[in-house]
Structure formats: C-alpha cells, structure tokens
C-alpha atoms as a PDB file:
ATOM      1  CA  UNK A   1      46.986  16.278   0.575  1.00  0.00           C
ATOM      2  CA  UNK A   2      44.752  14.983  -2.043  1.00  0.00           C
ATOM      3  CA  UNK A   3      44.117  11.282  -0.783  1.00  0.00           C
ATOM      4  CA  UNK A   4      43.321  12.276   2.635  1.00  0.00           C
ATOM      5  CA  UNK A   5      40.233  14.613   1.015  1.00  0.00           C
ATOM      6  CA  UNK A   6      39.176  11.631  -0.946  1.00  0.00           C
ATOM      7  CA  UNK A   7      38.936   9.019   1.935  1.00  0.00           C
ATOM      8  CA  UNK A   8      37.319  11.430   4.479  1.00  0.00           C
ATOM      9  CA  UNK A   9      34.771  12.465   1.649  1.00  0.00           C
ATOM     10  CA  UNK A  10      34.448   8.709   0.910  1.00  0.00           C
ATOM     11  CA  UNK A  11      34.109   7.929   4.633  1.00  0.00           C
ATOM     12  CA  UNK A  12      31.293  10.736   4.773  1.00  0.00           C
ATOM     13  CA  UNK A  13      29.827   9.372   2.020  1.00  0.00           C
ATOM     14  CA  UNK A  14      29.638   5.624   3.101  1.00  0.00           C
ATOM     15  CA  UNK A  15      28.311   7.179   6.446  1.00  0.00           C
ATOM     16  CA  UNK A  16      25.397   9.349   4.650  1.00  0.00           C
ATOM     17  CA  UNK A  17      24.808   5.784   2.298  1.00  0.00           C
ATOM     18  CA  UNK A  18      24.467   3.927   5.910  1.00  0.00           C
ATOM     19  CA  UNK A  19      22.061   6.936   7.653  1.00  0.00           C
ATOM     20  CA  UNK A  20      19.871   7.027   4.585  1.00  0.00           C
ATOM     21  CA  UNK A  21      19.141   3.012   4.681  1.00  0.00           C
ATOM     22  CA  UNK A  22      18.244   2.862   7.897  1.00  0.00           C
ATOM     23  CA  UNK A  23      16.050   5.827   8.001  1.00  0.00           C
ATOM     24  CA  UNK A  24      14.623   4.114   4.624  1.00  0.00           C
ATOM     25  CA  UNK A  25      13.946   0.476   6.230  1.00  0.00           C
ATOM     26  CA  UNK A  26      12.382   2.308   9.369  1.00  0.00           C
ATOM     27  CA  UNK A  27      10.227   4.110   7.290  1.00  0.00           C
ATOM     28  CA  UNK A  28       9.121   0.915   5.357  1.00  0.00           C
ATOM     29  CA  UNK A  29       8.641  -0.916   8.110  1.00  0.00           C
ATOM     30  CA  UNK A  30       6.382   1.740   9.794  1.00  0.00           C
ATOM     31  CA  UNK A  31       4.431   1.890   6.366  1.00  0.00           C
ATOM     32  CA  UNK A  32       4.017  -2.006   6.155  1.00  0.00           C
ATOM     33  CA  UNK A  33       2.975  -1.716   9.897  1.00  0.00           C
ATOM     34  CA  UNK A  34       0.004   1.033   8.945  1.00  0.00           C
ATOM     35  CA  UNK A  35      -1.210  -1.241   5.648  1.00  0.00           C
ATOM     36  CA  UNK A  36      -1.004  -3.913   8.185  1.00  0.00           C
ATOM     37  CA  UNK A  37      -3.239  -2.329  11.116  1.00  0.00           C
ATOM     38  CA  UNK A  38      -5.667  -0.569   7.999  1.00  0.00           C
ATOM     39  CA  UNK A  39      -6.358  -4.795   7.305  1.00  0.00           C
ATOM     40  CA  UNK A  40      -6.782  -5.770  10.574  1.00  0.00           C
ATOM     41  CA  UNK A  41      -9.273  -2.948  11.706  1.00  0.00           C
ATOM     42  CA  UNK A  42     -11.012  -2.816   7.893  1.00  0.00           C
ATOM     43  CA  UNK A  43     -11.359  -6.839   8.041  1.00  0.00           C
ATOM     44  CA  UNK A  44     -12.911  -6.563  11.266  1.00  0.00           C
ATOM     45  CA  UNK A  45     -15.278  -3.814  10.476  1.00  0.00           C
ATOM     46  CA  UNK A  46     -16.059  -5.719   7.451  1.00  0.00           C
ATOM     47  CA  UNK A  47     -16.425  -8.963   9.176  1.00  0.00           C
ATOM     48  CA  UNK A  48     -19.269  -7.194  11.560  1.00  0.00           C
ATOM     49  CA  UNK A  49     -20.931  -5.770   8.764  1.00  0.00           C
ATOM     50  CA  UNK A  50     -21.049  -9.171   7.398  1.00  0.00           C
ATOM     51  CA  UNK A  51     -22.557 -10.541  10.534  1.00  0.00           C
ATOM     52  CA  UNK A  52     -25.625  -7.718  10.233  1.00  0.00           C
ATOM     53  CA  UNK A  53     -25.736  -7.646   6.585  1.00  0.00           C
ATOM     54  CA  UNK A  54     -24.716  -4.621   5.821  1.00  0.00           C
ATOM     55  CA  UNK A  55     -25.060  -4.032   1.851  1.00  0.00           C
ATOM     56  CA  UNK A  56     -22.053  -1.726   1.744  1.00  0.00           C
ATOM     57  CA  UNK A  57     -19.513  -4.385   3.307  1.00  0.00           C
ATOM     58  CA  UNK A  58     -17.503  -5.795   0.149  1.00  0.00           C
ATOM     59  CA  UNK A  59     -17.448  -1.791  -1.182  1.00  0.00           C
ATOM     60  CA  UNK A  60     -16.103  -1.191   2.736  1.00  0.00           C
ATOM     61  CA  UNK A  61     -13.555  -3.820   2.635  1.00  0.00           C
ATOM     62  CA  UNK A  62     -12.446  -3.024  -0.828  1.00  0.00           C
ATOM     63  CA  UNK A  63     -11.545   0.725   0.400  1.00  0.00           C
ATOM     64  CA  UNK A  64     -10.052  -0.620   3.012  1.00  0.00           C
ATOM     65  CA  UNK A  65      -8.153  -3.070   1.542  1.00  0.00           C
ATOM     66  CA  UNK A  66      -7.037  -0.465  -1.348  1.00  0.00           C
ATOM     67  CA  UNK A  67      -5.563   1.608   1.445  1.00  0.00           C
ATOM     68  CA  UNK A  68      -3.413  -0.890   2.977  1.00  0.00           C
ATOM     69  CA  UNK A  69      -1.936  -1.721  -0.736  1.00  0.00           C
ATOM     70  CA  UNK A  70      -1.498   2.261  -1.000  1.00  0.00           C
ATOM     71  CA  UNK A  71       0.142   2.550   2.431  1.00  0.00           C
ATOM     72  CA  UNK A  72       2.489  -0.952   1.243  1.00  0.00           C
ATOM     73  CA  UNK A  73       2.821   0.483  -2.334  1.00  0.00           C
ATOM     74  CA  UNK A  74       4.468   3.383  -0.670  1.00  0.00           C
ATOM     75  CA  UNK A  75       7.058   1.309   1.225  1.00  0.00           C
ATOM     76  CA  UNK A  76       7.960  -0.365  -1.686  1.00  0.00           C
ATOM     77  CA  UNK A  77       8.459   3.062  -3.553  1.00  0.00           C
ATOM     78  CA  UNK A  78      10.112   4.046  -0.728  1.00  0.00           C
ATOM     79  CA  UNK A  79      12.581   0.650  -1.054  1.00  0.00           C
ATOM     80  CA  UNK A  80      13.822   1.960  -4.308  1.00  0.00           C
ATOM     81  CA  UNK A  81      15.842   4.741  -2.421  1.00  0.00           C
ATOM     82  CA  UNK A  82      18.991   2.107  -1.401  1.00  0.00           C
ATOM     83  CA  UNK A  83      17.953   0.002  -3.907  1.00  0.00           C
ATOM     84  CA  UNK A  84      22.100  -1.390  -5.146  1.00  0.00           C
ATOM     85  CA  UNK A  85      21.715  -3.839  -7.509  1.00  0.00           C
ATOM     86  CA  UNK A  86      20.007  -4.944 -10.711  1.00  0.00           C
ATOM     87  CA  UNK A  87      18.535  -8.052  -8.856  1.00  0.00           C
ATOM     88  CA  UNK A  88      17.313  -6.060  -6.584  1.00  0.00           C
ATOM     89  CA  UNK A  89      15.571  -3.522  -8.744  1.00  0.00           C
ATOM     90  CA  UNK A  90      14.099  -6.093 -10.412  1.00  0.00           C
ATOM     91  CA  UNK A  91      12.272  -7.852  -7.509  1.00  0.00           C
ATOM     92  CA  UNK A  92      11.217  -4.344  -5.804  1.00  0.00           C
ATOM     93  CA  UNK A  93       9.862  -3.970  -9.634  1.00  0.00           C
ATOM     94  CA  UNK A  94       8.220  -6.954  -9.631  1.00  0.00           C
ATOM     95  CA  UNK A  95       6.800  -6.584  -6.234  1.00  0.00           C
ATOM     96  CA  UNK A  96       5.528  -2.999  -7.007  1.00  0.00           C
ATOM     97  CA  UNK A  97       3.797  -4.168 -10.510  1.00  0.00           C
ATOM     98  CA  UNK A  98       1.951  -7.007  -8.076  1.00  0.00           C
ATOM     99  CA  UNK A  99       0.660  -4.257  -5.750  1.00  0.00           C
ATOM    100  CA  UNK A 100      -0.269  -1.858  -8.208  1.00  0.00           C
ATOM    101  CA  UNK A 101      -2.141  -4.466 -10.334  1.00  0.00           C
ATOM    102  CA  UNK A 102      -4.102  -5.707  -6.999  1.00  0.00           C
ATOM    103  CA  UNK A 103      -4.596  -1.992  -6.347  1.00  0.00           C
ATOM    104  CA  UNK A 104      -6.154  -1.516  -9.959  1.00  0.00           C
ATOM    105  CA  UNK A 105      -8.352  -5.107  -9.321  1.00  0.00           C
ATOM    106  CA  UNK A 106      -9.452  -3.570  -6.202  1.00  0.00           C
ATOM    107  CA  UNK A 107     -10.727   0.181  -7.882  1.00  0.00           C
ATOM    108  CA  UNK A 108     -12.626  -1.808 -10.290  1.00  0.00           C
ATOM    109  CA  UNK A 109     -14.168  -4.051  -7.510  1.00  0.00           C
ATOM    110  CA  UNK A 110     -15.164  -1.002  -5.925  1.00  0.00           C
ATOM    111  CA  UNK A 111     -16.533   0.770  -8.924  1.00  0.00           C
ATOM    112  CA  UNK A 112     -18.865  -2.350  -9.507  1.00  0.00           C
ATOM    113  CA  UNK A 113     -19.880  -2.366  -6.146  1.00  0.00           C
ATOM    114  CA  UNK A 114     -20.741   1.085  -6.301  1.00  0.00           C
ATOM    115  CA  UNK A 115     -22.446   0.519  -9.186  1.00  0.00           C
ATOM    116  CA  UNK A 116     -24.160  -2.181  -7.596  1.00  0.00           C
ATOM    117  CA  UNK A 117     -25.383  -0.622  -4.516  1.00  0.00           C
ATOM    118  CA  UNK A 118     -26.803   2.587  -6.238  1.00  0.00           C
ATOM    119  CA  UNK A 119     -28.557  -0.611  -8.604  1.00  0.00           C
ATOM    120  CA  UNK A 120     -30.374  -1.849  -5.329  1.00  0.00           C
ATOM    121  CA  UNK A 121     -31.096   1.487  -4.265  1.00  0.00           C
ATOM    122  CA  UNK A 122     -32.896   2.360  -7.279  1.00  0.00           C
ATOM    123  CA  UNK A 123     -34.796  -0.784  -7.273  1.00  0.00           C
ATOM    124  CA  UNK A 124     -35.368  -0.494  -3.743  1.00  0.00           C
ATOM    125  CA  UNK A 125     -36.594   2.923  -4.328  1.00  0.00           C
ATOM    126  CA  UNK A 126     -39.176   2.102  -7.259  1.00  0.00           C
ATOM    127  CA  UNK A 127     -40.812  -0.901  -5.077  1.00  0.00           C
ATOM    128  CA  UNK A 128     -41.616   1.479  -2.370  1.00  0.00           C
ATOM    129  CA  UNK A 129     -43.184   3.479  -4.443  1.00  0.00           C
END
C-alpha cells in the first residue's frame, strides 16, 4: 500500500515539475519578446529624434533601453524558478549580474543626461535673457 502512494505522489510531482517549466519558459520568452519590441520601437523613436535633433534623444533611448533590460532582467529572475543544477545557477547568475550592471550603467547615463539637459536649459535660459 505504501509504494503505490509514493510513485503516484512522485508521478504528480514530476508532472507539477514539467507544468511549472513550461509555464516558466513561456513566460520568459514573452518577457524577452516585450524587452525586445521596447528596443525596437525606443531605437526607432530615438533614431527620429536623432534625425531632428532632438536634445532629449540619448536621455530617451537610455529609458528605453533601461526598460528592455528590466523587462529581460525579469525573465532571467523568472529562469531561476526550474533552475536544476549548479552550472546552471551559475550562468543564470552570471547573466543576471551582466544585466543588472548594464541596468546600473544605463541609470547613471541617464542621470548625466538629465543633468545635462537641465545644464543647457539654464544656459539657454540666461542668453535669452
């Protein structure tokens, strides 16, 4: 009576283990997909504002680009769910230190940038009058 409990249990388990990875990868993937369409439409944006010289375009692209790493910084958190090995924990690791140190580059880009543009407007501001 006993081994019969412990394989269906087992067999439940293995089947909640299987569920729970795919709804996992799905989710990545659909967050990888979103940071992937945030580049796209923020590169394009930026690359217009670009074309008319728009003074705000790197601070633009930087919050745009900071989103996308949020959106794939969230997959990769996400990763860690069905995560089975040490090998594997230690690349998701590595691959979430990468993100969040681009993500930390990036806020400082766009605090200089704001910084930069309230600079011009100043100085813009005391020329006109």
């Amino acid at each position: 009576m006993f081994i019969p409990v412990l394989s269906s249990s087992w067999i439940v388990n293995e089947i909640l283990h299987e569920w729970l990875g795919v709804m996992v990868n799905f989710f990545v993937i659909m967050l990888e997909f979103m940071g992937l369409i945030v580049i796209v439409y923020t590169a394009l944006k930026s690359f217009s504002g670009w074309i008319k010289k728009d003074p705000a375009t790197r601070l633009n692209l930087a919050e745009g680009l900071a989103m996308a790493l949020s959106f794939k910084l969230g997959g990769e958190i996400l990763r860690t769910v069905v995560v089975r090995d040490m090998s594997e924990i230690i690349q998701v690791g590595a691959i979430i230190i990468l993100r969040a140190a681009l993500t930390f580059l990036i806020h400082w880009e766009i605090k200089n940038e704001e910084q930069d543009i309230k600079q011009h407007s100043v100085n813009e501001h005391s020329h006109n009058t």
